[in-house]
C-alpha atoms as a PDB file:
ATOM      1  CA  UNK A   1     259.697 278.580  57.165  1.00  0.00           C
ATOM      2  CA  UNK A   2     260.425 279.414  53.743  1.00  0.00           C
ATOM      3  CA  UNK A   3     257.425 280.784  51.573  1.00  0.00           C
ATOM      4  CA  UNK A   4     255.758 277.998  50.146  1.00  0.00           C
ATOM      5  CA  UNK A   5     253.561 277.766  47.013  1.00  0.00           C
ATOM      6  CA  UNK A   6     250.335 275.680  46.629  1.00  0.00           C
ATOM      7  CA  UNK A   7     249.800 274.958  43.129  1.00  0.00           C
ATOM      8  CA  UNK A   8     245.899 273.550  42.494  1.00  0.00           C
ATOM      9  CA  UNK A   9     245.188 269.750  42.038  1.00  0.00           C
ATOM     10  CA  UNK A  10     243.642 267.775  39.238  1.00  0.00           C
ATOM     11  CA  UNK A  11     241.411 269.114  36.655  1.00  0.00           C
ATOM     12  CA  UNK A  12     240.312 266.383  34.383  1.00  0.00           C
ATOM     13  CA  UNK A  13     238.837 263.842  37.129  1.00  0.00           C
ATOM     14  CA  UNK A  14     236.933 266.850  38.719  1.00  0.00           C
ATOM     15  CA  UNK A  15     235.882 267.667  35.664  1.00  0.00           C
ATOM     16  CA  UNK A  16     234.812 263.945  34.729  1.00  0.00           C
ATOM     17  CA  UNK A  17     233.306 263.661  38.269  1.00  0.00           C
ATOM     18  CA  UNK A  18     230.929 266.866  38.429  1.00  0.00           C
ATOM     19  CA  UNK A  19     229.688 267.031  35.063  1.00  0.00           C
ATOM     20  CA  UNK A  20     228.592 263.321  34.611  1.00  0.00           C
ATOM     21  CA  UNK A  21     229.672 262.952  31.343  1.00  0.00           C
ATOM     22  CA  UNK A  22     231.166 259.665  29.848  1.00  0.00           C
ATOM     23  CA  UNK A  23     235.297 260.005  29.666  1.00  0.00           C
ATOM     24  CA  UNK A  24     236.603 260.108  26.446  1.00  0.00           C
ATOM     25  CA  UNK A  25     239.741 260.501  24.997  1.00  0.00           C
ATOM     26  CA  UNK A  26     239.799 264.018  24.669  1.00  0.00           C
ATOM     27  CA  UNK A  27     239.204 263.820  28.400  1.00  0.00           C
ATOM     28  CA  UNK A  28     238.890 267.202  30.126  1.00  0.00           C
ATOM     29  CA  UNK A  29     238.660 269.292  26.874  1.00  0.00           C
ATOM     30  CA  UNK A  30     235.905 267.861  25.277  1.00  0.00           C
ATOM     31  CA  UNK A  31     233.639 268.536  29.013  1.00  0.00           C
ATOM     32  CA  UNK A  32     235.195 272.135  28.492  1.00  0.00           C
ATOM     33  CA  UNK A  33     234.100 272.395  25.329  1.00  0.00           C
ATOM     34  CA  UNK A  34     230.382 271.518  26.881  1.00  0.00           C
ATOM     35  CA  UNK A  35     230.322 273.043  30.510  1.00  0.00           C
ATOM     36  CA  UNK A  36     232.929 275.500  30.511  1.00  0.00           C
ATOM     37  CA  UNK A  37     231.865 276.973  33.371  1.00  0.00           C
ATOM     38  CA  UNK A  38     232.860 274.015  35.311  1.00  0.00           C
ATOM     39  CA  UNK A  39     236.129 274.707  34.394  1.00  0.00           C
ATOM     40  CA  UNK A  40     235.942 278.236  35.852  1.00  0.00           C
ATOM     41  CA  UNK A  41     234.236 276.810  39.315  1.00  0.00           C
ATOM     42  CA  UNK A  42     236.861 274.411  40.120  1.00  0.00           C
ATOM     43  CA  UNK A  43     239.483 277.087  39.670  1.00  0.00           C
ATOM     44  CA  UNK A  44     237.561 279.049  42.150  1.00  0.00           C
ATOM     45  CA  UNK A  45     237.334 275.856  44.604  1.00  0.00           C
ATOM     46  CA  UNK A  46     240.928 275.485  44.325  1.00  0.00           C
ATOM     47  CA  UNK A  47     241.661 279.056  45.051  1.00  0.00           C
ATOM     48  CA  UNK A  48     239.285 278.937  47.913  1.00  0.00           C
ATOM     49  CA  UNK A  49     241.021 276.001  48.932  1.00  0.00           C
ATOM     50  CA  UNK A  50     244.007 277.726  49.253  1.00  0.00           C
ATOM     51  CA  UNK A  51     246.065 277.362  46.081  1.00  0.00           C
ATOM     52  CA  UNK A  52     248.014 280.746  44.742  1.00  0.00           C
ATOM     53  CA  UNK A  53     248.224 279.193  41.391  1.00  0.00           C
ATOM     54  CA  UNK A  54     245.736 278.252  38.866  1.00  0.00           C
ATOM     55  CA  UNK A  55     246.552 275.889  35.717  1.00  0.00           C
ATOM     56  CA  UNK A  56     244.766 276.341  32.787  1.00  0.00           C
ATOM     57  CA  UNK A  57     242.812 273.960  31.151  1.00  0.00           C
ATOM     58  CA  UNK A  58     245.135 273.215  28.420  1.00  0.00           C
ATOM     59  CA  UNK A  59     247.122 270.117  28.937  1.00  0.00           C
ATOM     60  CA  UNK A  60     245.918 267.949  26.047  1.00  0.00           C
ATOM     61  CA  UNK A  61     245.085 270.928  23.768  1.00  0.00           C
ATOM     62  CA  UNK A  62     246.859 269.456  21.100  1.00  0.00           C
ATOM     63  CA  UNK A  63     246.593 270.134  17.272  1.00  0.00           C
ATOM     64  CA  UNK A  64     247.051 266.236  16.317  1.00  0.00           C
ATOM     65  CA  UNK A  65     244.726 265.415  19.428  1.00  0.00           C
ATOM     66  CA  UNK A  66     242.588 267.788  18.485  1.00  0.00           C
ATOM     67  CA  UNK A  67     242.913 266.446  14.419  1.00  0.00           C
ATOM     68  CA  UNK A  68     241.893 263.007  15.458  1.00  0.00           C
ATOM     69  CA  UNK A  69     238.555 264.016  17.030  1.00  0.00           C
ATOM     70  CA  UNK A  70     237.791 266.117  13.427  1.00  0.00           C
ATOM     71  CA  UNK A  71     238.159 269.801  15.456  1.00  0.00           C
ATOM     72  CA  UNK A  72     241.594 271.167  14.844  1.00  0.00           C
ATOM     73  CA  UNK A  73     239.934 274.410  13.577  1.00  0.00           C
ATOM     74  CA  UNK A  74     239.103 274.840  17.441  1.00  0.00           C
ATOM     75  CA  UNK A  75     242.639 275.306  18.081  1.00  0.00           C
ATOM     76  CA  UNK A  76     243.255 279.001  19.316  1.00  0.00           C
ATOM     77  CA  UNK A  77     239.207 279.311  20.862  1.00  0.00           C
ATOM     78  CA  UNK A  78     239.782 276.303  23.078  1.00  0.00           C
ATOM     79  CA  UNK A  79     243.251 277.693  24.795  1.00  0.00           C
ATOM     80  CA  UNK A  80     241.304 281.264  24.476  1.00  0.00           C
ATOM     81  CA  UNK A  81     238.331 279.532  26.510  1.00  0.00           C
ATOM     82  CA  UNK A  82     240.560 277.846  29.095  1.00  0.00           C
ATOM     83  CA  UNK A  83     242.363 280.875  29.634  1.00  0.00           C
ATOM     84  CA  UNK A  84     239.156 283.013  30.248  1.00  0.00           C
ATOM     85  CA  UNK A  85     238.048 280.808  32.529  1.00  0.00           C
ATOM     86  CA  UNK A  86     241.423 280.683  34.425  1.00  0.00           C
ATOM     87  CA  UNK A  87     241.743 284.524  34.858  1.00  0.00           C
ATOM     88  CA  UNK A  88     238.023 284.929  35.504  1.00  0.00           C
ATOM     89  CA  UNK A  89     238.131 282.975  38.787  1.00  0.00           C
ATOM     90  CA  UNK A  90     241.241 284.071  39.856  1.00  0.00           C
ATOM     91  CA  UNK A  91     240.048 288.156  39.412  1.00  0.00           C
ATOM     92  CA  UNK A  92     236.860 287.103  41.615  1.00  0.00           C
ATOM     93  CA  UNK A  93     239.326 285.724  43.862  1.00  0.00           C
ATOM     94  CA  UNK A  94     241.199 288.872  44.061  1.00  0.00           C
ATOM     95  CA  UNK A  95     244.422 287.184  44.352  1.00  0.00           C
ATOM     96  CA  UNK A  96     246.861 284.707  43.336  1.00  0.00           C
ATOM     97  CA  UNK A  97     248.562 283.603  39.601  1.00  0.00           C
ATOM     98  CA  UNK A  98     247.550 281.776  36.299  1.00  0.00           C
ATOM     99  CA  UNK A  99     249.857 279.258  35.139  1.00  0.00           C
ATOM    100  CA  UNK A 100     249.525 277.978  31.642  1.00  0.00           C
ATOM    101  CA  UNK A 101     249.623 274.032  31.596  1.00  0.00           C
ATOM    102  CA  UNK A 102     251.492 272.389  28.702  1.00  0.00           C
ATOM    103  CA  UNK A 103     250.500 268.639  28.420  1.00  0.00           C
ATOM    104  CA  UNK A 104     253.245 266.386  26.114  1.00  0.00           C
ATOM    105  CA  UNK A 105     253.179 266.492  22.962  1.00  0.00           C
ATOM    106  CA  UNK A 106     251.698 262.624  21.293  1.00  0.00           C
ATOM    107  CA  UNK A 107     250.280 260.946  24.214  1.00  0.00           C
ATOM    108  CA  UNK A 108     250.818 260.838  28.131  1.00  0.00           C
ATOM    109  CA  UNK A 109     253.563 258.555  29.529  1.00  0.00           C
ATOM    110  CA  UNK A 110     254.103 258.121  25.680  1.00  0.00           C
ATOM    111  CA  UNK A 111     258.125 259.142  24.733  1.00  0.00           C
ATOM    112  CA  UNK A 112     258.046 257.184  22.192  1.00  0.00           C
ATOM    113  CA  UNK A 113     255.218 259.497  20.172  1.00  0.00           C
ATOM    114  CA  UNK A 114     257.090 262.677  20.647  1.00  0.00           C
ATOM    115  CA  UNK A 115     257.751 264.152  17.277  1.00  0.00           C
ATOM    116  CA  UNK A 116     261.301 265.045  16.058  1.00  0.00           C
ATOM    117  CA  UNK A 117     262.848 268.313  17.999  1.00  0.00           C
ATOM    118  CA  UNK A 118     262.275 270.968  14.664  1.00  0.00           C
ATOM    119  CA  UNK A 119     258.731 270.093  14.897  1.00  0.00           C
ATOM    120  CA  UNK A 120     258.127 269.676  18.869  1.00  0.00           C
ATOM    121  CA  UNK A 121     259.670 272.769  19.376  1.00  0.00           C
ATOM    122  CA  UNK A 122     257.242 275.105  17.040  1.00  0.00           C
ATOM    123  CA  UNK A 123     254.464 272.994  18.736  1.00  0.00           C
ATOM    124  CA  UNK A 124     255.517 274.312  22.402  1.00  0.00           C
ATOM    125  CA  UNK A 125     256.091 277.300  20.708  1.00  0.00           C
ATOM    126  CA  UNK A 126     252.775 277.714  19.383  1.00  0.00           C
ATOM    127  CA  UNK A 127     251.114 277.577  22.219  1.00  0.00           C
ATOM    128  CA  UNK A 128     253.650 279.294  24.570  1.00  0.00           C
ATOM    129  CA  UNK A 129     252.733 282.126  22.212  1.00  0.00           C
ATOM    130  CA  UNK A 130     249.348 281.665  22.396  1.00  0.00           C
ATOM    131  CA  UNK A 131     249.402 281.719  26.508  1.00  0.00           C
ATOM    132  CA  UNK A 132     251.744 284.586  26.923  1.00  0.00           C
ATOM    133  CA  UNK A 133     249.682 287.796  27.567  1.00  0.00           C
ATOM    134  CA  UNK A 134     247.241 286.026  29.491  1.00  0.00           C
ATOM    135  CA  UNK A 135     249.382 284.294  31.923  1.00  0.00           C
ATOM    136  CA  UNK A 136     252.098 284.747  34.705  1.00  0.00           C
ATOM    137  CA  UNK A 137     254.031 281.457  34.158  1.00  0.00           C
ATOM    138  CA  UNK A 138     254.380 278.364  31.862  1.00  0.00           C
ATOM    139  CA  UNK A 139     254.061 274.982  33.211  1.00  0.00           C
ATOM    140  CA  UNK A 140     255.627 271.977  30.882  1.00  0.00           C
ATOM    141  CA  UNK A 141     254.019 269.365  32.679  1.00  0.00           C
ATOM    142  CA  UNK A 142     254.325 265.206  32.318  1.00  0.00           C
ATOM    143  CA  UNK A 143     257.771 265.344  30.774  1.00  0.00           C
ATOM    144  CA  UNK A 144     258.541 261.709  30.717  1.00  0.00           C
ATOM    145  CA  UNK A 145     262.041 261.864  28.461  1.00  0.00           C
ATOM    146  CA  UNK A 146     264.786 263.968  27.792  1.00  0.00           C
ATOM    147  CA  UNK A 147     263.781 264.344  24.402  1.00  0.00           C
ATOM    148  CA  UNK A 148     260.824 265.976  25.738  1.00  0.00           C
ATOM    149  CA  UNK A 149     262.769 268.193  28.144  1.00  0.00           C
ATOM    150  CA  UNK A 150     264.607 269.722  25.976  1.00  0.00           C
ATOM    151  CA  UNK A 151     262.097 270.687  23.256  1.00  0.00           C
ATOM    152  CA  UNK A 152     259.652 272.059  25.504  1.00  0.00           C
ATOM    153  CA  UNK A 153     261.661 274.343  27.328  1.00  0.00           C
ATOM    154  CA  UNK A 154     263.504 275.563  23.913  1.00  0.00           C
ATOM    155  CA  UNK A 155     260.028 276.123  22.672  1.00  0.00           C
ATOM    156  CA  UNK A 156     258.643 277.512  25.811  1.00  0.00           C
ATOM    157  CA  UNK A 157     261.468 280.250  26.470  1.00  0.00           C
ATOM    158  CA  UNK A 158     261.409 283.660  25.005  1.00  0.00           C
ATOM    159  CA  UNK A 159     257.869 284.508  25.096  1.00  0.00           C
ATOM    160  CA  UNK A 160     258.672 286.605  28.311  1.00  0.00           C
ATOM    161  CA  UNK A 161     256.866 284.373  31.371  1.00  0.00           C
ATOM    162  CA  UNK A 162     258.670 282.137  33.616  1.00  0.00           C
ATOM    163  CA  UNK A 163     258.869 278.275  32.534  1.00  0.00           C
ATOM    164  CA  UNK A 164     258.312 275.960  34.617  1.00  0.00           C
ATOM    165  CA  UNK A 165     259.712 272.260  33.867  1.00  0.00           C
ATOM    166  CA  UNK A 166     257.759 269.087  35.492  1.00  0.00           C
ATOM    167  CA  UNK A 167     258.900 265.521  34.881  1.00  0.00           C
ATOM    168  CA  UNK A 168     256.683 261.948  35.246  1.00  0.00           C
ATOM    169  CA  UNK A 169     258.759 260.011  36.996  1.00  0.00           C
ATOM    170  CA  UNK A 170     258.572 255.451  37.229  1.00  0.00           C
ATOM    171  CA  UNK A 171     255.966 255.061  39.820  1.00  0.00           C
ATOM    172  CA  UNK A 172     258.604 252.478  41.762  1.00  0.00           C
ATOM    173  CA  UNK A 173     261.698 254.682  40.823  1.00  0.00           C
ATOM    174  CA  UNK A 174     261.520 258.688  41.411  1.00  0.00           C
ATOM    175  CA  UNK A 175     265.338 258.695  39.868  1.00  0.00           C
ATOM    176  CA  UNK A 176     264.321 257.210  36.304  1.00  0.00           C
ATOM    177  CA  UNK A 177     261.587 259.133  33.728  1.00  0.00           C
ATOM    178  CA  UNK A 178     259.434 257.074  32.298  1.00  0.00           C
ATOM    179  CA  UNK A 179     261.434 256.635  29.465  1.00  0.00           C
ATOM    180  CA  UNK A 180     263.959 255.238  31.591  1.00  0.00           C
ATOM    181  CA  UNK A 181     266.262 257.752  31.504  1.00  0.00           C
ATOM    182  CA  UNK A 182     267.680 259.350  34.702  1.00  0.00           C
ATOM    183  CA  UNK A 183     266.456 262.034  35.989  1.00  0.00           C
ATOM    184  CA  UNK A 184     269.920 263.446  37.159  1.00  0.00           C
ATOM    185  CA  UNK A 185     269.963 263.705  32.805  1.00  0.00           C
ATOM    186  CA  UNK A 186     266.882 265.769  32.733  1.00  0.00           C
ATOM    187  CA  UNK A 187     267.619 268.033  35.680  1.00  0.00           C
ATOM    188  CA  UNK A 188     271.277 268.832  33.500  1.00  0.00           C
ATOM    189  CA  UNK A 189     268.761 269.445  30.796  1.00  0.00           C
ATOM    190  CA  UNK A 190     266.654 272.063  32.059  1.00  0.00           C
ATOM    191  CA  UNK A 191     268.791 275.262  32.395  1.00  0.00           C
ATOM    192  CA  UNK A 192     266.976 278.206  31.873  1.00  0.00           C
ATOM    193  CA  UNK A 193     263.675 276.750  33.599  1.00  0.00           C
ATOM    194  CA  UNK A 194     262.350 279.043  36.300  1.00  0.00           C
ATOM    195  CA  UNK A 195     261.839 275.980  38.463  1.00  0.00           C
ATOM    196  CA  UNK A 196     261.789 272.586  38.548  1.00  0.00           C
ATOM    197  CA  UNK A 197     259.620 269.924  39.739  1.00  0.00           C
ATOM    198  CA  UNK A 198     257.873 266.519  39.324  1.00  0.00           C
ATOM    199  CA  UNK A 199     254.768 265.617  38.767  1.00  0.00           C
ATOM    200  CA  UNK A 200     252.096 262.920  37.681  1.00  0.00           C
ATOM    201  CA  UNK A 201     253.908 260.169  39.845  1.00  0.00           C
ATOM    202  CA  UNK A 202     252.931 257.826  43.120  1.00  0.00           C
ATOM    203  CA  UNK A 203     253.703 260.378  46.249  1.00  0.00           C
ATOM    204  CA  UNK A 204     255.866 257.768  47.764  1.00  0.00           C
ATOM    205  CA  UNK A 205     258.609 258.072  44.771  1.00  0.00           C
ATOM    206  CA  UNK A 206     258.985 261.652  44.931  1.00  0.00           C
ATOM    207  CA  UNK A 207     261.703 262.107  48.203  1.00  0.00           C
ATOM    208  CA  UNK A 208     263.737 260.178  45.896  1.00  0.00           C
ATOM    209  CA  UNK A 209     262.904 262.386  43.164  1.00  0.00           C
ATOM    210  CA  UNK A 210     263.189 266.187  45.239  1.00  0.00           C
ATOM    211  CA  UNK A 211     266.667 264.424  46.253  1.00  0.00           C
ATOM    212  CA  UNK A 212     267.810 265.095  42.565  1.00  0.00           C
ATOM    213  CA  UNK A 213     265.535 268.500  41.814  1.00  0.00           C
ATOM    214  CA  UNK A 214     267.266 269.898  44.770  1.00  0.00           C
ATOM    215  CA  UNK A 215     270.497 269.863  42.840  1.00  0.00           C
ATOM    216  CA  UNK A 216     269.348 271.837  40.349  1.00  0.00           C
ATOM    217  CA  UNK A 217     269.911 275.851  41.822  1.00  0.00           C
ATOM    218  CA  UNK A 218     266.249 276.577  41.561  1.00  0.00           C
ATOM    219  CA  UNK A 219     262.822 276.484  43.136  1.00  0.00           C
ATOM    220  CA  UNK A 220     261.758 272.826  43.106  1.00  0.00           C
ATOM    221  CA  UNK A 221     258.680 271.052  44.331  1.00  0.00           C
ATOM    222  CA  UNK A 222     256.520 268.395  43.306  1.00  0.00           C
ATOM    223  CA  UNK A 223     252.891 267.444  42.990  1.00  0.00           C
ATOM    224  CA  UNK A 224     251.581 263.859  42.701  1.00  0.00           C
ATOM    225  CA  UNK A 225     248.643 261.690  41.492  1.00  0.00           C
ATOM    226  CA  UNK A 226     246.100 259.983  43.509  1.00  0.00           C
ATOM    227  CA  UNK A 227     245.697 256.824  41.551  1.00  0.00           C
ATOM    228  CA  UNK A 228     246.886 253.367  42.496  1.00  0.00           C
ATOM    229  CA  UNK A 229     249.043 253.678  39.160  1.00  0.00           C
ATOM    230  CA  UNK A 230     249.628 254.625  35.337  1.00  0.00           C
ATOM    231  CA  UNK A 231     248.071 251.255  34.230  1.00  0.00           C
ATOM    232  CA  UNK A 232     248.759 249.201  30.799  1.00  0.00           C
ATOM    233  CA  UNK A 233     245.104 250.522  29.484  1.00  0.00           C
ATOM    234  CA  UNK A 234     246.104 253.651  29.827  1.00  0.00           C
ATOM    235  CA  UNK A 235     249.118 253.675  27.724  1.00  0.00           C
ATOM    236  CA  UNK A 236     247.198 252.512  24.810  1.00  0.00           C
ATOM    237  CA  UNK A 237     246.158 254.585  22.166  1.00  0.00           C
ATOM    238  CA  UNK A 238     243.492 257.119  23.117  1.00  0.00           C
ATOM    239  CA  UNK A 239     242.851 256.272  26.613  1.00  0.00           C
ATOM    240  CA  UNK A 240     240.173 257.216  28.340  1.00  0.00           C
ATOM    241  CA  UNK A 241     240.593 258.035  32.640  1.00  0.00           C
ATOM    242  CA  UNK A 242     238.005 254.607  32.926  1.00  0.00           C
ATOM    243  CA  UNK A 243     241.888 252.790  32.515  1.00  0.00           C
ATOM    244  CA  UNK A 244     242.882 253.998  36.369  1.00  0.00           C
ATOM    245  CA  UNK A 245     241.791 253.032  39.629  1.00  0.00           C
ATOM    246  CA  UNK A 246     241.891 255.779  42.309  1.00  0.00           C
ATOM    247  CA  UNK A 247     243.189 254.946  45.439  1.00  0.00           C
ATOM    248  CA  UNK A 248     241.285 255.116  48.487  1.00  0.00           C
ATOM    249  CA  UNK A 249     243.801 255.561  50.820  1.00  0.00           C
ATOM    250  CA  UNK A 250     245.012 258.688  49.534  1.00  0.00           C
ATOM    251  CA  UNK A 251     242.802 261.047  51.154  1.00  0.00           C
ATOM    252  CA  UNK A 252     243.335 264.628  51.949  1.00  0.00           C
ATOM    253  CA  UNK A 253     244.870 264.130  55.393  1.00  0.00           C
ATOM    254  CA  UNK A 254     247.368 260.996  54.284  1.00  0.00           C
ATOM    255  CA  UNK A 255     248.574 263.165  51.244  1.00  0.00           C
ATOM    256  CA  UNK A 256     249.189 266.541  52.972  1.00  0.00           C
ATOM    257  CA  UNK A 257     251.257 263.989  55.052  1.00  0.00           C
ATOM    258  CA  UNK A 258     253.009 262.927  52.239  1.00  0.00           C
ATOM    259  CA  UNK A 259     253.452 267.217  51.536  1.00  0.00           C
ATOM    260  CA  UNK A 260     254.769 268.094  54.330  1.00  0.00           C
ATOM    261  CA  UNK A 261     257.520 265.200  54.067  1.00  0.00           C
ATOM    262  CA  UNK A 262     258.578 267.060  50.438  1.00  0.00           C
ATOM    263  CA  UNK A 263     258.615 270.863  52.298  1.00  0.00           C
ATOM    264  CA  UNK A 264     260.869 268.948  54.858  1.00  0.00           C
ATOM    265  CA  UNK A 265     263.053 267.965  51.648  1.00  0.00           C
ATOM    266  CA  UNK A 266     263.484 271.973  50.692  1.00  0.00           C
ATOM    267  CA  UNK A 267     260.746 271.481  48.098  1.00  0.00           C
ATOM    268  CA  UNK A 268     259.010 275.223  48.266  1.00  0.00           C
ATOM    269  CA  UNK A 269     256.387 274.599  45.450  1.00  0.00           C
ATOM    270  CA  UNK A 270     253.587 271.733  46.334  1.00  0.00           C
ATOM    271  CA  UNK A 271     250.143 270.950  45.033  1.00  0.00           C
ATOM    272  CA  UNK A 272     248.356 267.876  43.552  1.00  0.00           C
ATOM    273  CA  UNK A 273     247.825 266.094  39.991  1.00  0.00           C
ATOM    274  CA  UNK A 274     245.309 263.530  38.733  1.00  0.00           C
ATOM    275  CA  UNK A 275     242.622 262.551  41.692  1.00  0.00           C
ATOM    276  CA  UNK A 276     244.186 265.377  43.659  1.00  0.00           C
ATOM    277  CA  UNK A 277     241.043 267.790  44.760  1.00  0.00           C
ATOM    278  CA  UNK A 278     240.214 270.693  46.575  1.00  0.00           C
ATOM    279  CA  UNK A 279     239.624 268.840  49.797  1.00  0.00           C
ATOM    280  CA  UNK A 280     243.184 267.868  49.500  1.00  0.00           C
ATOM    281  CA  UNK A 281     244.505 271.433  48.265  1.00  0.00           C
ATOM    282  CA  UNK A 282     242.871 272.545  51.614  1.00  0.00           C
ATOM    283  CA  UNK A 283     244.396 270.162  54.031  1.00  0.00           C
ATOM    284  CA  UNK A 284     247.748 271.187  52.802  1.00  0.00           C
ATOM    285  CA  UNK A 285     246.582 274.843  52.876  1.00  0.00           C
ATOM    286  CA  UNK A 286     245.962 274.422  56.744  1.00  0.00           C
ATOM    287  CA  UNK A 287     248.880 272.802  57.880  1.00  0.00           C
ATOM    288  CA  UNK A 288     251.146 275.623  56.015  1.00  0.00           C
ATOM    289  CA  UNK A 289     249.047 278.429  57.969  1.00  0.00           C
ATOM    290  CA  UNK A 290     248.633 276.954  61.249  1.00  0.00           C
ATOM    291  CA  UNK A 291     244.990 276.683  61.091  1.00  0.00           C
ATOM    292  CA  UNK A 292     242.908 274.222  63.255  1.00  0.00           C
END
C-alpha cells in the first residue's frame, strides 16, 4: 500500500468538551487563551493516537475576529502560543510534523465575507509569515469559494513550507463548494499547492469529491466532520459550536470505515475535522498498521 498520512482530528469541540467552558464565538481560541495547556495535551492524544501531523491552533486567529472581541493587540502571542504548544507535544512525541492551520478569512462557510483579493492576500500572508520557522507545512483549510482559493494560496506561497489547499464542500454535493461553485474550478485553481484535499464536509460526499482531487497531479486526501450538518444557526453572525448537533452514529469504527473507502479512492492523506477525536484518529491508525 502506498504510504499513507494521518492528519489529527478536531480541535475546537475537544477543546469545548474537556475544559467545560461555555462556547463562544471565538470558539477554540478564547479556551486557548485560558487553558493552553489543553491545547498542547490533545496534540499529544492525537499523536499517541497515531496521527504524523499536528495542526496548530490557529484556524480562527483572525485580526477582524480577533477586533470584534476588543483583543487584536493579541495578534502575533496567540499564533506564537498555538505554535508552542504544537511543537512542544510533538518534540515529547519524538516524531511526526506541525502543520500550520489557516481558517477563512470573514466567517466559516461564509464566501460571501471574504474581503477583496489585495487585502485577503496580505492577510494569508501575514500569518503564513508568522507560521513559517516554526512549522513544516501550511494548511488553508475550509475554502468554500474560488475566490478564497486563489487568495490563500497566492498569500500562502513563498514563505518556503509546503501549502496545503482544503476545500468545504455542499454536504449533499462533494462536486460543488459551498459557494456553489464546482469544485473541478477550484482544483484548476490550486497550482502550486503541495496537495490537495477536502475537508469540513459530511464523509458520505467526499468519494464524489476525491473523484475530482484525484485529477489534480498531487497528493490528495480528505478529512471530514462528525456533525449531522453545517446548520442555518451556524451561518449566522458569530456562531457559537451550540448551533450543531453531533451525530451519534459516527463513531470511531463507522468513520475509519468511511477512511478506508477514500484510501481505496487513491486518497494518501486522511484524518478528521470538527467532532473527529482521538478515539477516531486511532481506529484509523490500526487498520493502516494491521493492528488487532
Amino acid at each position: 500500500m502506498t504510504a499513507i498520512t494521518v492528519l489529527d482530528g478536531g480541535m475546537g469541540q475537544e477543546l469545548v468538551t474537556r475544559s467545560n467552558a461555555p462556547p463562544t464565538p471565538l470558539w477554540a481560541t478564547d479556551v486557548m487563551r485560558t487553558e493552553p495547556h489543553l491545547v498542547r495535551e490533545i496534540h499529544a492524544d492525537f499523536f499517541a493516537a497515531g496521527a504524523d501531523i499536528a495542526t496548530t491552533n490557529t484556524y480562527a486567529i483572525h485580526r477582524d475576529r480577533l477586533a470584534r472581541a476588543g483583543i487584536e493587540d493579541q495578534f502575533e502571542a496567540l499564533h506564537a502560543l498555538a505554535l508552542a504548544q504544537a511543537r512542544a507535544a510533538r518534540d515529547a512525541h519524538g516524531k511526526g510534523l506541525v502543520a500550520g492551520g489557516i481558517g477563512p478569512l470573514g466567517a466559516s462557510y461564509r464566501p460571501d465575507l471574504h474581503p477583496d483579493h489585495i487585502e485577503a492576500v496580505a492577510r494569508f500572508s501575514e500569518i503564513a509569515a508568522l507560521h513559517a520557522s516554526a512549522c513544516d507545512l501550511l494548511i488553508c483549510e475550509t475554502i468554500a469559494s474560488l475566490a478564497q482559493a486563489r487568495s490563500a494560496l497566492e498569500g500562502a506561497l513563498g514563505h518556503g513550507l509546503p501549502v496545503w489547499l482544503a476545500f468545504t464542500v455542499d454536504d449533499a454535493d462533494g462536486t460543488r463548494l459551498r459557494s456553489g461553485e464546482a469544485l473541478a474550478d477550484g482544483v484548476a485553481a490550486a497550482d502550486g499547492a503541495g496537495a490537495v484535499l477536502v475537508n469540513c464536509s459530511t464523509p458520505e460526499v467526499m468519494p464524489a469529491a476525491l473523484d475530482l482531487l484525484g485529477r489534480a497531479g498531487v497528493p490528495f486526501g480528505a478529512y471530514a466532520n462528525g456533525f449531522t450538518e453545517i446548520s442555518k444557526g451556524f451561518l449566522d453572525d458569530a456562531p457559537t459550536v451550540d448551533a450543531l448537533t453531533a451525530r451519534r452514529d459516527m463513531g470511531p469504527e463507522t468513520y475509519g470505515d468511511h477512511v478506508m473507502g477514500w484510501i481505496e479512492q487513491g486518497a494518501t492523506i486522511v484524518g478528521g475535522c470538527c467532532e473527529v477525536g482521538p478515539a477516531h484518529i486511532a481506529a484509523i491508525s490500526q487498520r493502516l498498521r494491521g493492528a488487532p
